[in-house]
N, C-alpha and C. Protein backbone atom coordinates (compact mmCIF):
# COMPACT_ATOMS: atom_id res chain seq x y z
N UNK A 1 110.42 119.03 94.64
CA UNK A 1 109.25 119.88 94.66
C UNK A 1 107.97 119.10 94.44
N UNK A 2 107.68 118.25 93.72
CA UNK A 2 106.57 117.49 92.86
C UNK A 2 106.36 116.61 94.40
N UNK A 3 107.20 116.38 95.16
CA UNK A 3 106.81 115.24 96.51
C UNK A 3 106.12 116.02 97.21
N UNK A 4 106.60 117.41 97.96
CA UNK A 4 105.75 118.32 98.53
C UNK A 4 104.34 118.70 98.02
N UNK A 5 104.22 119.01 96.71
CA UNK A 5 103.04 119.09 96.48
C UNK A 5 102.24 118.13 95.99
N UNK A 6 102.50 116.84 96.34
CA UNK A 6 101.95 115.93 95.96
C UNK A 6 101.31 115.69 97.49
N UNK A 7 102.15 115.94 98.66
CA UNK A 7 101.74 115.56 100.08
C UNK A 7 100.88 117.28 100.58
N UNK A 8 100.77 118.02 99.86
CA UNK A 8 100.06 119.10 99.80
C UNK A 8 98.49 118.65 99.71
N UNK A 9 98.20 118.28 98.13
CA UNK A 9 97.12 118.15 97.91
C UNK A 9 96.71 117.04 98.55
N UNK A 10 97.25 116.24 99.10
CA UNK A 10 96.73 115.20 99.64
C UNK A 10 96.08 115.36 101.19
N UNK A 11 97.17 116.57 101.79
CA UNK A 11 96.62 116.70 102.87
C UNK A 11 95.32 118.01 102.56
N UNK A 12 94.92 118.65 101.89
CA UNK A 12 93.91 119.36 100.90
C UNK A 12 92.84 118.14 100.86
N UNK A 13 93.09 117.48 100.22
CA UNK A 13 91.68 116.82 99.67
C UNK A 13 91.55 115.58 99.46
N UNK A 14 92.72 115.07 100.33
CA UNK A 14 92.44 113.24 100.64
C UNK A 14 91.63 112.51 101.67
N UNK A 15 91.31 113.61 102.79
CA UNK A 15 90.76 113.36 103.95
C UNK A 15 91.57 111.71 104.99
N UNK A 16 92.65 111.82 104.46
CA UNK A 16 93.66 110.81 105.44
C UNK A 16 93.07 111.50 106.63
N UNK A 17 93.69 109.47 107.94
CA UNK A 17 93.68 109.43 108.89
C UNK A 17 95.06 110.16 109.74
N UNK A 18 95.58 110.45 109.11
CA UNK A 18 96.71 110.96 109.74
C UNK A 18 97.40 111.98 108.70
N UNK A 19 98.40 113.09 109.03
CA UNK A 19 98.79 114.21 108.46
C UNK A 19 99.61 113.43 107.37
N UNK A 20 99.52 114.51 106.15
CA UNK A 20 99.86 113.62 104.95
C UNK A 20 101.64 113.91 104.85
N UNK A 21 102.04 114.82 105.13
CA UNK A 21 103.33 114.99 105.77
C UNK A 21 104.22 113.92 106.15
N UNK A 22 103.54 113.60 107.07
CA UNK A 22 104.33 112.05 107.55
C UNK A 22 104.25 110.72 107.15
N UNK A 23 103.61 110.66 106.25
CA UNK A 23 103.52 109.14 105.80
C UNK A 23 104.47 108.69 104.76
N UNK A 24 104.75 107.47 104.72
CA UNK A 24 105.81 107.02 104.20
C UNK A 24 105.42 107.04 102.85
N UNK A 25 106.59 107.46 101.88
CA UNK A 25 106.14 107.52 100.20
C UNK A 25 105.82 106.27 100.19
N UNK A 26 105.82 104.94 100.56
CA UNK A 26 104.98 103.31 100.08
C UNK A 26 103.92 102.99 100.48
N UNK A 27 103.28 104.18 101.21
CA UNK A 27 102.10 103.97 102.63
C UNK A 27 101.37 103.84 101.57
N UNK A 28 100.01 102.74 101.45
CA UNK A 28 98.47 102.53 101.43
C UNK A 28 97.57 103.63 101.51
N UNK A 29 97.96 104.52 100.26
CA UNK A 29 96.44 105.78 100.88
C UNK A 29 95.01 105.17 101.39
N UNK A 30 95.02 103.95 100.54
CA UNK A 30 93.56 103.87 100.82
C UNK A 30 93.52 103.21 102.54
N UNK A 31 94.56 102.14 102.58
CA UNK A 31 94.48 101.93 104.42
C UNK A 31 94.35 103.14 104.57
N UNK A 32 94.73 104.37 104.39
CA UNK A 32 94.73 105.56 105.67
C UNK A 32 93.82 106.33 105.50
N UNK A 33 93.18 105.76 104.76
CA UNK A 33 91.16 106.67 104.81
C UNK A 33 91.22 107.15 103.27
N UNK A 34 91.88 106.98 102.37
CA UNK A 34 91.45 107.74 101.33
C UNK A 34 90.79 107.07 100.28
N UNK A 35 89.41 107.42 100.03
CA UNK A 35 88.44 106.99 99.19
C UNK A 35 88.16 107.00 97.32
N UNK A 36 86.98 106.35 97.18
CA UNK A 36 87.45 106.63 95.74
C UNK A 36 86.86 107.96 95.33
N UNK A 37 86.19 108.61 96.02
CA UNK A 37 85.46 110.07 96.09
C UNK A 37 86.73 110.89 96.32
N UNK A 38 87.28 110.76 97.12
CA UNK A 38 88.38 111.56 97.79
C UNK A 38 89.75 111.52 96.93
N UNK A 39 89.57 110.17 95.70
CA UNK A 39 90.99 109.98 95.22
C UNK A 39 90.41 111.12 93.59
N UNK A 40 89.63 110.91 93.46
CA UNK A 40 89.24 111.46 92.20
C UNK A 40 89.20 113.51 93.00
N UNK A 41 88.69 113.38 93.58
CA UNK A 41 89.07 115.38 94.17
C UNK A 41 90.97 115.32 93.86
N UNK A 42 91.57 114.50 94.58
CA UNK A 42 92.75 114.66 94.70
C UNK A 42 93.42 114.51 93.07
N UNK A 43 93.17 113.79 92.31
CA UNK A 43 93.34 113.55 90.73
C UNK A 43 92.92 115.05 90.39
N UNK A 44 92.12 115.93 90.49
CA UNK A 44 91.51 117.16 90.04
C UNK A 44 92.97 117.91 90.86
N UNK A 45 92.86 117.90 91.98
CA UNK A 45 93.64 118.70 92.71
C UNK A 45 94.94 119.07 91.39
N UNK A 46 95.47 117.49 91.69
CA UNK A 46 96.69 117.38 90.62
C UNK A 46 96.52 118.04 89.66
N UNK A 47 95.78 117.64 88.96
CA UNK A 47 95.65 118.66 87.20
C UNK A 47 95.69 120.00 87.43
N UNK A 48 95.20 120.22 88.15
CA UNK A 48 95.25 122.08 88.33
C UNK A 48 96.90 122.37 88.92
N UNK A 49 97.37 121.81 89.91
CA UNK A 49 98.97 122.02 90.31
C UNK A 49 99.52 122.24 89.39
N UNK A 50 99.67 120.94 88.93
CA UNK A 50 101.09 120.35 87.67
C UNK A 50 100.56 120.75 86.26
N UNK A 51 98.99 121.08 86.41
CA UNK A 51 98.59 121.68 84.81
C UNK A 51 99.01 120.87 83.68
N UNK A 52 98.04 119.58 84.18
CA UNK A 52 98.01 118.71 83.23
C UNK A 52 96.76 117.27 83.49
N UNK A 53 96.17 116.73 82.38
CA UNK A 53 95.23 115.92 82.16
C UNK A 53 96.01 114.25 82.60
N UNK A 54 95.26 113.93 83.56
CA UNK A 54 95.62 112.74 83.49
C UNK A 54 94.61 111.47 82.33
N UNK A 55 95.83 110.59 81.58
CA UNK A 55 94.87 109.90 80.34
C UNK A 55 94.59 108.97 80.72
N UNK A 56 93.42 108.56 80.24
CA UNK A 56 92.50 107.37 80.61
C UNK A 56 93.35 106.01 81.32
N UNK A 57 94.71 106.16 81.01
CA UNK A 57 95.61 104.79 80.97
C UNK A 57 95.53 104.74 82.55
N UNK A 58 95.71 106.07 83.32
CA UNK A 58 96.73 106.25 84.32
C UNK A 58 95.53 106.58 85.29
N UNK A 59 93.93 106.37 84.79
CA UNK A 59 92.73 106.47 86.06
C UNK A 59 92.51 105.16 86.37
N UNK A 60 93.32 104.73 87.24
CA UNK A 60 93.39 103.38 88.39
C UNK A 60 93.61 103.85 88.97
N UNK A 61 93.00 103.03 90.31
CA UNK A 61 92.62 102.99 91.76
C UNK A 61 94.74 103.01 92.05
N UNK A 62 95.16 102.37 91.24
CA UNK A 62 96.62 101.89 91.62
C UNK A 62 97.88 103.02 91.54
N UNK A 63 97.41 103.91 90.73
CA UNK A 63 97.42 105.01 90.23
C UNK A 63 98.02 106.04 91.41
N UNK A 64 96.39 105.84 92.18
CA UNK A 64 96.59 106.84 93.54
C UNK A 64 97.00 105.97 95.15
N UNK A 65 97.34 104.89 94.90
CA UNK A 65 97.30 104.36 96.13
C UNK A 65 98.52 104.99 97.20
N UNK A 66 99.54 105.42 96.66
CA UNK A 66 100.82 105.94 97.51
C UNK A 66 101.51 107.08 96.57
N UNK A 67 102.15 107.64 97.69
CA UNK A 67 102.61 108.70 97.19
C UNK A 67 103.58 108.63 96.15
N UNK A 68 104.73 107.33 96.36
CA UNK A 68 105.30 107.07 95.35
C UNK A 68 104.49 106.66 94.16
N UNK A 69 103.46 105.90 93.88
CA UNK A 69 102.34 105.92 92.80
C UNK A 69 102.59 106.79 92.23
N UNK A 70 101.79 107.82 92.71
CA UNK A 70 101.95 109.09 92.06
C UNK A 70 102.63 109.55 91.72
N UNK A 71 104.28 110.27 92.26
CA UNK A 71 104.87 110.22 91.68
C UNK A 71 105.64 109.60 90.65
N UNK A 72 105.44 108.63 89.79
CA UNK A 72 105.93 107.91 89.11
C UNK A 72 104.83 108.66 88.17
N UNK A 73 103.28 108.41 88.18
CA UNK A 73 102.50 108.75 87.39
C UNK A 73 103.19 110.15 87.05
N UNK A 74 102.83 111.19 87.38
CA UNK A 74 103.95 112.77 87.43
C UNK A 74 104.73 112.58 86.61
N UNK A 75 105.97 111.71 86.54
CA UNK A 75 106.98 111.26 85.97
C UNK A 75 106.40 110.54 84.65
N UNK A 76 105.91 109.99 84.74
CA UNK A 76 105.71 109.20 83.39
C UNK A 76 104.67 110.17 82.26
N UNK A 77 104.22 111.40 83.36
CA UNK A 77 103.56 112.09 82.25
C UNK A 77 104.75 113.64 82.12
N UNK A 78 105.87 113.61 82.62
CA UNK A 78 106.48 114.63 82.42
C UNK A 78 106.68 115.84 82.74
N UNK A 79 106.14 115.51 84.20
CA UNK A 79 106.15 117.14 85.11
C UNK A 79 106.78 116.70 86.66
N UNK A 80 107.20 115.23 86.79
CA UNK A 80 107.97 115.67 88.15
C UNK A 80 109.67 114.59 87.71
């Protein structure tokens, strides 16, 4: 569940070059257009989904770069 809506908000408010659906969980968000304007909407996105604060540790650029990123972040804070 946490992968789908992780490729949810992304296709919501990452402004990728291509549908967020299809990209590989190791893909380069930022190769595929996603900015640091666009990564911080998508960080908001998250908190409101999963209903939870991301902590200062886990606001890197590295953070949001792929979908697996993220999910791990999810995971390491205890909601995927």
């Amino acid at each position: 569940m946490s992968e789908q809506t992780i490729r949810k908000v992304l296709g919501d408010h990452a402004r990728l070059s291509v549908d967020a659906a299809s990209i590989a969980v190791g893909a380069d968000l930022y190769e595929l257009g996603l900015t640091s304007h666009a990564s911080v909407n998508v960080m908001l996105a998250l908190e409101d989904s999963f209903d939870i604060e991301f902590p200062d540790e886990l606001l890197r650029k590295s953070t949001f770069a792929s979908v697996d990123s993220i999910r791990g972040a999810l995971v390491e804070l205890g909601v995927a």
